[in-house]
C-alpha atoms as a PDB file:
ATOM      1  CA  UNK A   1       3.598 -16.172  -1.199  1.00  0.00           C
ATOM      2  CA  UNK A   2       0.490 -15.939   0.882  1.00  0.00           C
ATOM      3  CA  UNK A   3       0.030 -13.669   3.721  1.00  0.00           C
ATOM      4  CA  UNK A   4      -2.754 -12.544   6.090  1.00  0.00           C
ATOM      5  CA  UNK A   5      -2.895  -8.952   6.926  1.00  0.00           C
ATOM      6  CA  UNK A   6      -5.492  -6.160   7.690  1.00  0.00           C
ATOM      7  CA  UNK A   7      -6.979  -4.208   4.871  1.00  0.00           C
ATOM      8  CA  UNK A   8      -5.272  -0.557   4.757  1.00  0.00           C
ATOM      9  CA  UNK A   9      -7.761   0.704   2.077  1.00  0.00           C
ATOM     10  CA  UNK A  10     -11.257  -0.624   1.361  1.00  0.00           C
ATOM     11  CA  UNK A  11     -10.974  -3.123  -2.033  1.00  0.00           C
ATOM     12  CA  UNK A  12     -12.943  -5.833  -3.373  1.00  0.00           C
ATOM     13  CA  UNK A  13     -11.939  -9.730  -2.939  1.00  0.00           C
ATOM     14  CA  UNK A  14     -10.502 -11.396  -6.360  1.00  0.00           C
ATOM     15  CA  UNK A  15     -12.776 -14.282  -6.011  1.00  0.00           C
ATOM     16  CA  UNK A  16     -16.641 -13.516  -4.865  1.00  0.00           C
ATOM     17  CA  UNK A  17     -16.196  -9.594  -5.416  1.00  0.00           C
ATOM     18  CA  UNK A  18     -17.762  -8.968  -2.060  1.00  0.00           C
ATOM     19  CA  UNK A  19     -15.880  -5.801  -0.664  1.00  0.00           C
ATOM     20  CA  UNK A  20     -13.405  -6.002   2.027  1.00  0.00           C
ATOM     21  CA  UNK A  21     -13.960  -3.095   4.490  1.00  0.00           C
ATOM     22  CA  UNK A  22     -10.653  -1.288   5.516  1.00  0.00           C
ATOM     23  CA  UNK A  23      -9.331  -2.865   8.934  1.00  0.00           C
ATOM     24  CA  UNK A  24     -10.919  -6.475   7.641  1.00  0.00           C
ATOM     25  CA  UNK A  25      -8.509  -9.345   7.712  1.00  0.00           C
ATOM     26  CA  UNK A  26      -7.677 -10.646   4.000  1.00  0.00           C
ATOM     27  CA  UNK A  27      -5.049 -12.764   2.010  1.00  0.00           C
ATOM     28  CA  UNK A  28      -2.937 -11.544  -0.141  1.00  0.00           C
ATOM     29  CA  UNK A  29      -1.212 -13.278  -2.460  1.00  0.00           C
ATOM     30  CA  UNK A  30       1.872 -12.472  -4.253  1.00  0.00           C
ATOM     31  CA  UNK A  31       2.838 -14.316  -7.682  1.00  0.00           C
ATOM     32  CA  UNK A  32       6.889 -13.930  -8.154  1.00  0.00           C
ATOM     33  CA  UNK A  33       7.846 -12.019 -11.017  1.00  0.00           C
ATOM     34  CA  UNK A  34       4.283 -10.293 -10.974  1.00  0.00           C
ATOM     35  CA  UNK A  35       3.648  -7.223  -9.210  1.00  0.00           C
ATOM     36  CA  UNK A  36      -0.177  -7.293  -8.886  1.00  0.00           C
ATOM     37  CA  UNK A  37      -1.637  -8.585  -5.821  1.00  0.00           C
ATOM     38  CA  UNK A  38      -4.475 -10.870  -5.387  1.00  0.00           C
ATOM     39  CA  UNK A  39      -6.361 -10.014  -2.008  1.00  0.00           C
ATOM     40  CA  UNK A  40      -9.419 -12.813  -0.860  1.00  0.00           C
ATOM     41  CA  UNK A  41     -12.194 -12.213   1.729  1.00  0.00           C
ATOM     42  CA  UNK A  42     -12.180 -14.690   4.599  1.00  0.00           C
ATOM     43  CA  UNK A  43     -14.877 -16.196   3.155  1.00  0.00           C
ATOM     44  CA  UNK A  44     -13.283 -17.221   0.417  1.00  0.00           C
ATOM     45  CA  UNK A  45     -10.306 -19.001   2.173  1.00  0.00           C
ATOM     46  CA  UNK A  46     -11.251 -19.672   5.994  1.00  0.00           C
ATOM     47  CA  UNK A  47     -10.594 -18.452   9.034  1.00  0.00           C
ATOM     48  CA  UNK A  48      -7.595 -15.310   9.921  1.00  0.00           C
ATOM     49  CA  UNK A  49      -5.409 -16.759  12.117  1.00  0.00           C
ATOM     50  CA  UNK A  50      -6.259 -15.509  15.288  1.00  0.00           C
ATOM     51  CA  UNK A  51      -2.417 -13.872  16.323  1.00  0.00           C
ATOM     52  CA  UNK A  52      -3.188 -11.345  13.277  1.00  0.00           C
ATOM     53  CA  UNK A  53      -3.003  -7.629  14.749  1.00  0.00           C
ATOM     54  CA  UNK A  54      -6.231  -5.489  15.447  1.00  0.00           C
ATOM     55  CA  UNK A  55      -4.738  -2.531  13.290  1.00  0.00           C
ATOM     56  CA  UNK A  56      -3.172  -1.543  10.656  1.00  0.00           C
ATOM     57  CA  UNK A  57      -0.255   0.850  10.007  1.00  0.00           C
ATOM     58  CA  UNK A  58      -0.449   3.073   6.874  1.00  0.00           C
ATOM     59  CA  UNK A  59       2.749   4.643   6.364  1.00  0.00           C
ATOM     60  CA  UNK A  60       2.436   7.628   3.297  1.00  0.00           C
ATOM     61  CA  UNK A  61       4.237   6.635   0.658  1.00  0.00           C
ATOM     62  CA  UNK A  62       6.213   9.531  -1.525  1.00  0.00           C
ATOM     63  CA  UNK A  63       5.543   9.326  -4.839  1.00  0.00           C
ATOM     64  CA  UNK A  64       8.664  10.055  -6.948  1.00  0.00           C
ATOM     65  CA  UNK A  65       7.450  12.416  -9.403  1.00  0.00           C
ATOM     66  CA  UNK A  66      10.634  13.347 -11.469  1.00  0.00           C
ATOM     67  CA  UNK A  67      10.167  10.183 -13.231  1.00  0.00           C
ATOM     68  CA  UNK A  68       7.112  11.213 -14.667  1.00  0.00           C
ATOM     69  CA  UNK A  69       8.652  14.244 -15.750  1.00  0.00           C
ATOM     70  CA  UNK A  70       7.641  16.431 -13.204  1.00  0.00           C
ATOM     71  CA  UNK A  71       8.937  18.515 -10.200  1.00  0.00           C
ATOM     72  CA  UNK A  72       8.294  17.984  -6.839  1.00  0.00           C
ATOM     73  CA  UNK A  73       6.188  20.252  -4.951  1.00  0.00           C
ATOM     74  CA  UNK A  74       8.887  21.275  -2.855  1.00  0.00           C
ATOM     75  CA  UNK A  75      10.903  22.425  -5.667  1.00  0.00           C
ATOM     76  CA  UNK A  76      11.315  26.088  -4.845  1.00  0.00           C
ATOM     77  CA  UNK A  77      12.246  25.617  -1.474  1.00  0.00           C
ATOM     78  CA  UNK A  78      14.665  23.018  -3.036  1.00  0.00           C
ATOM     79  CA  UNK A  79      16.542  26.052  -5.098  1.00  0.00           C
ATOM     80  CA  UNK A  80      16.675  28.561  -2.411  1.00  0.00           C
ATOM     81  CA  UNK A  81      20.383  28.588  -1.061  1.00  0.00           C
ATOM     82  CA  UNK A  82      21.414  30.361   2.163  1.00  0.00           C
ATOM     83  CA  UNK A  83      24.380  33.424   1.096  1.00  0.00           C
ATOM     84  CA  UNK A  84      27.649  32.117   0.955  1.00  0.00           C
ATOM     85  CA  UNK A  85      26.515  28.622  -0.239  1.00  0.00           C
ATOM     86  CA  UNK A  86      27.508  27.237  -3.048  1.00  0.00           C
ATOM     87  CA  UNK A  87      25.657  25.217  -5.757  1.00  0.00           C
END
């Protein structure tokens, strides 16, 4: 699957290695059953089309860190209980 979208972290393009500046338009392209994805400058394949948003949103992603077999930062506020609660 192919899709153009803005770039939410500067990277480098897959195919000329020229880097691709965050906010830049670029294509990424997603191989099924592969998790890797390949991002290309516009010079590399054309134009953006021109309906492609001006920004970007970055949402922060929460890493799960209990399956790398570690607690969360959080953790002591996690254990605190208010009296009369139970467990």
């Amino acid at each position: 699957m192919q899709t153009w979208t803005r770039a939410a972290w500067a990277c480098r393009c897959g195919r000329c290695g020229e880097v691709i500046k965050t906010g830049e338009a670029l294509l990424e392209i997603q191989i099924p059953k592969v998790k890797a994805r390949l991002r290309r400058c516009e010079a590399c394949e054309g134009p953006a089309p021109p309906d492609l948003p001006d920004h970007v949103e970055v949402g922060h992603a929460r890493l799960d860190l209990t399956r790398l077999g570690l607690l969360p930062l959080e953790w002591p506020a996690l254990t605190i209980r208010e009296p009369g609660e139970e467990g």
